[in-house]
C-alpha atoms as a PDB file:
ATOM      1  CA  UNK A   1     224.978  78.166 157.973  1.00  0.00           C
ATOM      2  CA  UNK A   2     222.613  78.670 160.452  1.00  0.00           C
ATOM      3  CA  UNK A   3     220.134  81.810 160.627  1.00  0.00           C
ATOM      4  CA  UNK A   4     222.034  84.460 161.482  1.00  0.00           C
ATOM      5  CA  UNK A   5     224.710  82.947 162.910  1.00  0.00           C
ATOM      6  CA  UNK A   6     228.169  83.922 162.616  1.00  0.00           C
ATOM      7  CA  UNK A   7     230.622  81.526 161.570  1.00  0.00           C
ATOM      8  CA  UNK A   8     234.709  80.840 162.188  1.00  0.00           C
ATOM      9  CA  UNK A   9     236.627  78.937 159.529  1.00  0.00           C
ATOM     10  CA  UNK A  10     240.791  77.811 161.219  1.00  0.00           C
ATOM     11  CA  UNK A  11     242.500  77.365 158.308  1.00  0.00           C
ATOM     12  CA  UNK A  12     245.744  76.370 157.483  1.00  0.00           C
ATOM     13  CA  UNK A  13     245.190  72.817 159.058  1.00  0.00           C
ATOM     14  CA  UNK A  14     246.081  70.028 156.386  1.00  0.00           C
ATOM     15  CA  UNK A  15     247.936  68.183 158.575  1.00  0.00           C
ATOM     16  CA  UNK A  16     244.932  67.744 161.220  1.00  0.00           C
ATOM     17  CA  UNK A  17     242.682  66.883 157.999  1.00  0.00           C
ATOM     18  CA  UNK A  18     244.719  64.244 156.626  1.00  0.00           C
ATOM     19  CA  UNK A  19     244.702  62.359 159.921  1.00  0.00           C
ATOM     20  CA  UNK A  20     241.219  62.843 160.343  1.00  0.00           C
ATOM     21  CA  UNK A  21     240.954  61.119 157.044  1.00  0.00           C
ATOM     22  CA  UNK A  22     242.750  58.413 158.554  1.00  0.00           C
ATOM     23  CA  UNK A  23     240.340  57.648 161.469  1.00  0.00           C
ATOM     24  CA  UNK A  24     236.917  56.222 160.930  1.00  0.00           C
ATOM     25  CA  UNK A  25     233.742  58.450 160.535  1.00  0.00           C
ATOM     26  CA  UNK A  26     231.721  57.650 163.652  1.00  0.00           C
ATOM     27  CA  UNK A  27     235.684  58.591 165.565  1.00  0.00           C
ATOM     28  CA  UNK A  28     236.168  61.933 163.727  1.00  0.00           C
ATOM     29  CA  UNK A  29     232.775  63.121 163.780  1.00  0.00           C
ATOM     30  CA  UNK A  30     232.617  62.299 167.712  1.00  0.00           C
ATOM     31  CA  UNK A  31     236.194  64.482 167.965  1.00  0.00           C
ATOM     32  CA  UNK A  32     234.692  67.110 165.930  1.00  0.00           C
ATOM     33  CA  UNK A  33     231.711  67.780 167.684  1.00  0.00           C
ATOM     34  CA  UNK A  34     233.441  67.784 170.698  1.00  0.00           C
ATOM     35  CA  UNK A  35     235.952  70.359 169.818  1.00  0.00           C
ATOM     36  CA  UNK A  36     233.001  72.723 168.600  1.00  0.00           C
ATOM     37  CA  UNK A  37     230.882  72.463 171.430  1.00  0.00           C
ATOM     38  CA  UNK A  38     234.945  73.214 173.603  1.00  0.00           C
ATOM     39  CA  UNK A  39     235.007  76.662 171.379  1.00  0.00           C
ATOM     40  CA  UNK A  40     231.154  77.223 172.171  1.00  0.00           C
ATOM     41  CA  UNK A  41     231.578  76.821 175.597  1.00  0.00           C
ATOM     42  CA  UNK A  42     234.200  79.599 175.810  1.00  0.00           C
ATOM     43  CA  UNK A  43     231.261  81.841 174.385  1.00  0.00           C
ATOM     44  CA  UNK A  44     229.014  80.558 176.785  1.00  0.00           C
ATOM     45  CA  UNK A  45     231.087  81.297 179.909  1.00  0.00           C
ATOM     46  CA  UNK A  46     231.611  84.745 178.669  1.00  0.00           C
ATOM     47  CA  UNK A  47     228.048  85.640 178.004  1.00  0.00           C
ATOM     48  CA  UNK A  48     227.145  84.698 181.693  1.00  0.00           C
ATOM     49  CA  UNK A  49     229.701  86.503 183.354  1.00  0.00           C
ATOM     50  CA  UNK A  50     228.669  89.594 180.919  1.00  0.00           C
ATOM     51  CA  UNK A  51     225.106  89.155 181.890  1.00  0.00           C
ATOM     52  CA  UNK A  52     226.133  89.622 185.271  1.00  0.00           C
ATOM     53  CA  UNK A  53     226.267  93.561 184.282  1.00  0.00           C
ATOM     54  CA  UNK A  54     222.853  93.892 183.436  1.00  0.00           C
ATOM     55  CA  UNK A  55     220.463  94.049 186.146  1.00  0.00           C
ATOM     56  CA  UNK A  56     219.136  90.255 185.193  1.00  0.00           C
ATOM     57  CA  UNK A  57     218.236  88.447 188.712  1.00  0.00           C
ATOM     58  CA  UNK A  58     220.367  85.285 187.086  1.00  0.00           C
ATOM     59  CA  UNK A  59     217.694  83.296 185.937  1.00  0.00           C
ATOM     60  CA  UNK A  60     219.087  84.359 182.390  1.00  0.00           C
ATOM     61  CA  UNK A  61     222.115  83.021 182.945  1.00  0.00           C
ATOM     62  CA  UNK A  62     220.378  79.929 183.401  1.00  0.00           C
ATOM     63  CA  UNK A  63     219.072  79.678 180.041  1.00  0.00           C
ATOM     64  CA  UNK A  64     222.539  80.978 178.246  1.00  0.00           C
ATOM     65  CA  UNK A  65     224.139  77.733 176.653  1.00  0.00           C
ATOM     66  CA  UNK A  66     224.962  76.251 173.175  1.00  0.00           C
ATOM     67  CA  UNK A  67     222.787  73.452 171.068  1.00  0.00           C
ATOM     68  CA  UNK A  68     223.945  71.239 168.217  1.00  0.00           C
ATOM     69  CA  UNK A  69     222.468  72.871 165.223  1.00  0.00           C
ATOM     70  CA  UNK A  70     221.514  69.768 163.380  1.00  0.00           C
ATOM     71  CA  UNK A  71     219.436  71.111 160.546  1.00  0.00           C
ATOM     72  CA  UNK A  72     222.914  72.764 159.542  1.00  0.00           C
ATOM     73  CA  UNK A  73     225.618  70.361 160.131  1.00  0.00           C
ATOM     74  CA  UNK A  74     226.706  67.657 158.042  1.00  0.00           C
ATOM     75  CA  UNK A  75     230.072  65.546 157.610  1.00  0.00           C
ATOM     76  CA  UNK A  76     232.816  67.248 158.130  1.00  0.00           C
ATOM     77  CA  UNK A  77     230.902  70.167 159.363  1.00  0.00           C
ATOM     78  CA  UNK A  78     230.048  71.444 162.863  1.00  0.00           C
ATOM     79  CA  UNK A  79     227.519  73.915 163.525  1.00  0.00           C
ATOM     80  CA  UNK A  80     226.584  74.907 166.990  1.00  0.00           C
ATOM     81  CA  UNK A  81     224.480  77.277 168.339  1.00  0.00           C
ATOM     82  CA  UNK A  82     224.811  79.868 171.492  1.00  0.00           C
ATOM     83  CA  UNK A  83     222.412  82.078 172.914  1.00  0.00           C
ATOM     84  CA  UNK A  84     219.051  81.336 175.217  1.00  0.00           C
ATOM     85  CA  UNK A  85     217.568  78.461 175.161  1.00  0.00           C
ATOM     86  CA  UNK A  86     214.928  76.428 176.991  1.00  0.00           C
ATOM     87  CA  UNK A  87     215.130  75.236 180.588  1.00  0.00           C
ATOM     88  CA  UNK A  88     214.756  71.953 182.117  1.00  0.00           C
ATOM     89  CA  UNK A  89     210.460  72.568 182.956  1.00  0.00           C
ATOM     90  CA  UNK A  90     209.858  69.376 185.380  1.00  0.00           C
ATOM     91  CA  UNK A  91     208.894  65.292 184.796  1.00  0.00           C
ATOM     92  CA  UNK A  92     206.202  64.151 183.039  1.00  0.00           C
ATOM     93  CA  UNK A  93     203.562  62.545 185.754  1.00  0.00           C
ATOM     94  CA  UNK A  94     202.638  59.031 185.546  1.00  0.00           C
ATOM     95  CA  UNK A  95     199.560  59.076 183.778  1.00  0.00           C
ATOM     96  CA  UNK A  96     197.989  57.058 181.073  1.00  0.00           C
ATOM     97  CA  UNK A  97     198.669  59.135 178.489  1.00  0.00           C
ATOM     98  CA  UNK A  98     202.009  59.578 179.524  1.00  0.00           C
ATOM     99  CA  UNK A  99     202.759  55.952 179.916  1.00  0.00           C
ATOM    100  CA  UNK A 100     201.128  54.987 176.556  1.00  0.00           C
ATOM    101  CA  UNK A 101     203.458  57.928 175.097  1.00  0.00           C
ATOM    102  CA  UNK A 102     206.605  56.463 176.637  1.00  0.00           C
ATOM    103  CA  UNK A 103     207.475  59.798 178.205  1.00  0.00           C
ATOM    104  CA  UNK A 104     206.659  59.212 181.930  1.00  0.00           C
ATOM    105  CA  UNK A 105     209.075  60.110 184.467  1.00  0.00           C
ATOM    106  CA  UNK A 106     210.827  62.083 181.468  1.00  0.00           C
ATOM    107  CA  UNK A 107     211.895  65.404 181.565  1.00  0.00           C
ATOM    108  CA  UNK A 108     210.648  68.146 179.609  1.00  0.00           C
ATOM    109  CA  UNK A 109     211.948  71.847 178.546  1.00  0.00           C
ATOM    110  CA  UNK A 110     209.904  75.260 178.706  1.00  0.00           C
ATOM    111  CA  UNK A 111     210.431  78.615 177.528  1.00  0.00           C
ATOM    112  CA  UNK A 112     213.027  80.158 179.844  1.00  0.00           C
ATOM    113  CA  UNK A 113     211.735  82.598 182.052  1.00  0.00           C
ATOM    114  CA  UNK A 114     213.698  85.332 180.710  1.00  0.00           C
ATOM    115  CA  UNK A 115     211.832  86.472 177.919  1.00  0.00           C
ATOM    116  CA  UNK A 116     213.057  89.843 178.412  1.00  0.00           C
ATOM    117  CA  UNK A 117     216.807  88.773 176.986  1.00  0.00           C
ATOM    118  CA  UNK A 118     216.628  90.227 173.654  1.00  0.00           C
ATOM    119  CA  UNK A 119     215.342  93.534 174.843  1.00  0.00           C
ATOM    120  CA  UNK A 120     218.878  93.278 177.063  1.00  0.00           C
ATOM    121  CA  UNK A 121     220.850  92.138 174.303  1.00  0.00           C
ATOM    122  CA  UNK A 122     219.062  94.112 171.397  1.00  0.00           C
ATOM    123  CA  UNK A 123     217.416  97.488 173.356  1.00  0.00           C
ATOM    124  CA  UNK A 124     213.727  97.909 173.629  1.00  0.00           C
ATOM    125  CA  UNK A 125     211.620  99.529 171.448  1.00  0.00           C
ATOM    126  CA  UNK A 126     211.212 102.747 173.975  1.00  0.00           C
ATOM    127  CA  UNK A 127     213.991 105.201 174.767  1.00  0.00           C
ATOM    128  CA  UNK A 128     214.372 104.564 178.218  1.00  0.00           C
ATOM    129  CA  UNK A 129     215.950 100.651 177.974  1.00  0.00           C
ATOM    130  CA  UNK A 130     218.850 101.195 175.720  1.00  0.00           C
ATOM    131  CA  UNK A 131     220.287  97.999 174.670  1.00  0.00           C
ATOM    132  CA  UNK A 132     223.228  95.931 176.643  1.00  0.00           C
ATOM    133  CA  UNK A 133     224.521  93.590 174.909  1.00  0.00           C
ATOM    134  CA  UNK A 134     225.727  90.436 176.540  1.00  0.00           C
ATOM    135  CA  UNK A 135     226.072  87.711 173.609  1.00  0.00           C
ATOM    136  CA  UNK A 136     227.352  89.296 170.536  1.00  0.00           C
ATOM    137  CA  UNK A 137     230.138  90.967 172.939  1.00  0.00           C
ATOM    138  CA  UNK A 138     230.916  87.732 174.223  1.00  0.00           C
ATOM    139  CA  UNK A 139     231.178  85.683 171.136  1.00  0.00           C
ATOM    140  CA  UNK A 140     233.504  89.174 169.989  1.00  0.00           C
ATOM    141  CA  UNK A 141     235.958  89.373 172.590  1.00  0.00           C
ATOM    142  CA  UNK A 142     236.402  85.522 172.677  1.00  0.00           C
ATOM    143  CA  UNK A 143     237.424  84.673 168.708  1.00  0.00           C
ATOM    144  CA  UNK A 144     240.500  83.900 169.464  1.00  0.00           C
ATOM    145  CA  UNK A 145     240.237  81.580 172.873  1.00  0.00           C
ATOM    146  CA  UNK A 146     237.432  79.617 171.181  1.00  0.00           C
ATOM    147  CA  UNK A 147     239.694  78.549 168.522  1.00  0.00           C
ATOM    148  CA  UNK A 148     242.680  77.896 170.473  1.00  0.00           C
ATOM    149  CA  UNK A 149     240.206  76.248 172.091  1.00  0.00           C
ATOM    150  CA  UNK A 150     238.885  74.055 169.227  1.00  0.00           C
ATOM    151  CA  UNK A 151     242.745  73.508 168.508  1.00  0.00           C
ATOM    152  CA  UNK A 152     243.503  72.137 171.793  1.00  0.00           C
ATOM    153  CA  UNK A 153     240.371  69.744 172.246  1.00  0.00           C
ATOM    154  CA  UNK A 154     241.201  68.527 168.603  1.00  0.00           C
ATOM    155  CA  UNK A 155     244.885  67.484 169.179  1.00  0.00           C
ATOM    156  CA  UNK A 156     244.437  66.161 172.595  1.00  0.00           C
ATOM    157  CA  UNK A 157     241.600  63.606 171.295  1.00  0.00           C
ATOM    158  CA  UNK A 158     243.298  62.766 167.890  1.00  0.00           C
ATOM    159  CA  UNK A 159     245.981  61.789 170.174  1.00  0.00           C
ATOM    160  CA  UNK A 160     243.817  59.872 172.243  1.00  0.00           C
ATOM    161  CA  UNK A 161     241.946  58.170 169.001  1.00  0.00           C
ATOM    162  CA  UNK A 162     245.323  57.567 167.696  1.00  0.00           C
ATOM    163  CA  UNK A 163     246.342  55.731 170.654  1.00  0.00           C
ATOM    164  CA  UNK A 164     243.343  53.490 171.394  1.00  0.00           C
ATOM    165  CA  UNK A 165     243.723  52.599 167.679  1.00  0.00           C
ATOM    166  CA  UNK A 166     247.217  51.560 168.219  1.00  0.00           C
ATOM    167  CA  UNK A 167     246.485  49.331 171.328  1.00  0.00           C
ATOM    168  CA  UNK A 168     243.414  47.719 169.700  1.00  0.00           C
ATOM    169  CA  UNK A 169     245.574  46.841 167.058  1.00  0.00           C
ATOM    170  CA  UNK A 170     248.415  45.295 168.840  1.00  0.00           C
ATOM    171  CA  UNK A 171     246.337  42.994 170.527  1.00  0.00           C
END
């Protein structure tokens, strides 16, 4: 799992897992990812409109979002990442050593401009900034609309895998 991350585990699904047996592994993994990044999303919505209680000017919210966690996910397992991330910086110029690099006219990320988010989320280290937590409250009072979530965004594109199997095959 990934650095101290927290992790939800639906069980009670055998049904959904035999039929994602039954579809091929570049189909599943696509409908996997995407229900993961649904129940992320949920998170994500809620930690922006919490943010919107601390006295942040919004550019935090623009760095709030979720990543694939690739280091930690594997077949058959989805791990995402919430919290701040980097922002969108600019383009790279057209220069030589951009060209020669491939990158020119590509865009690149920088740190977010909110460095002060985990003194928000976590306190600082003085008495008069006590902590106000945006994430971890966000991610709590959520649990259950992520997975229903997950659930949803799962069935509706089995469905929809199942069904462009079936017509490729009765062609």
């Amino acid at each position: 799992m990934a650095k101290g991350g927290i992790s939800i585990e639906v069980g009670g699904l055998r049904d959904l897992g035999k039929t994602m047996l039954e579809l091929k592994d570049n189909v599943s993994k696509r409908i996997i990812r995407k229900a993961v990044k649904a129940g992320a999303e949920v998170v994500v919505k809620a930690a922006k409109v919490n943010s919107e209680k601390t006295k942040d000017t919004g550019a935090m919210q623009a760095s709030i979002g979720s990543r694939r966690d690739v280091r930690s996910s594997r077949p058959g397992v989805e791990f995402r990442a919430t919290g701040i991330f980097k922002v969108k910086g600019g383009t790279y110029a057209n220069t030589k050593a951009n060209v020669r690099a491939g990158r020119k006219g590509g865009s690149f990320l920088v740190d977010p401009p909110t460095f002060y988010w985990k003194f928000i989320e976590f306190g600082a280290p003085t008495r008069n900034f006590p902590a106000q937590p945006f994430l971890v409250p966000a991610f709590d009072a959520t649990k259950g609309e992520q997975i229903n979530e997950v659930k949803r965004v799962l069935h509706e594109e089995i469905i929809r895998a199942q069904r462009f199997a079936a017509r490729k095959a009765g062609r």
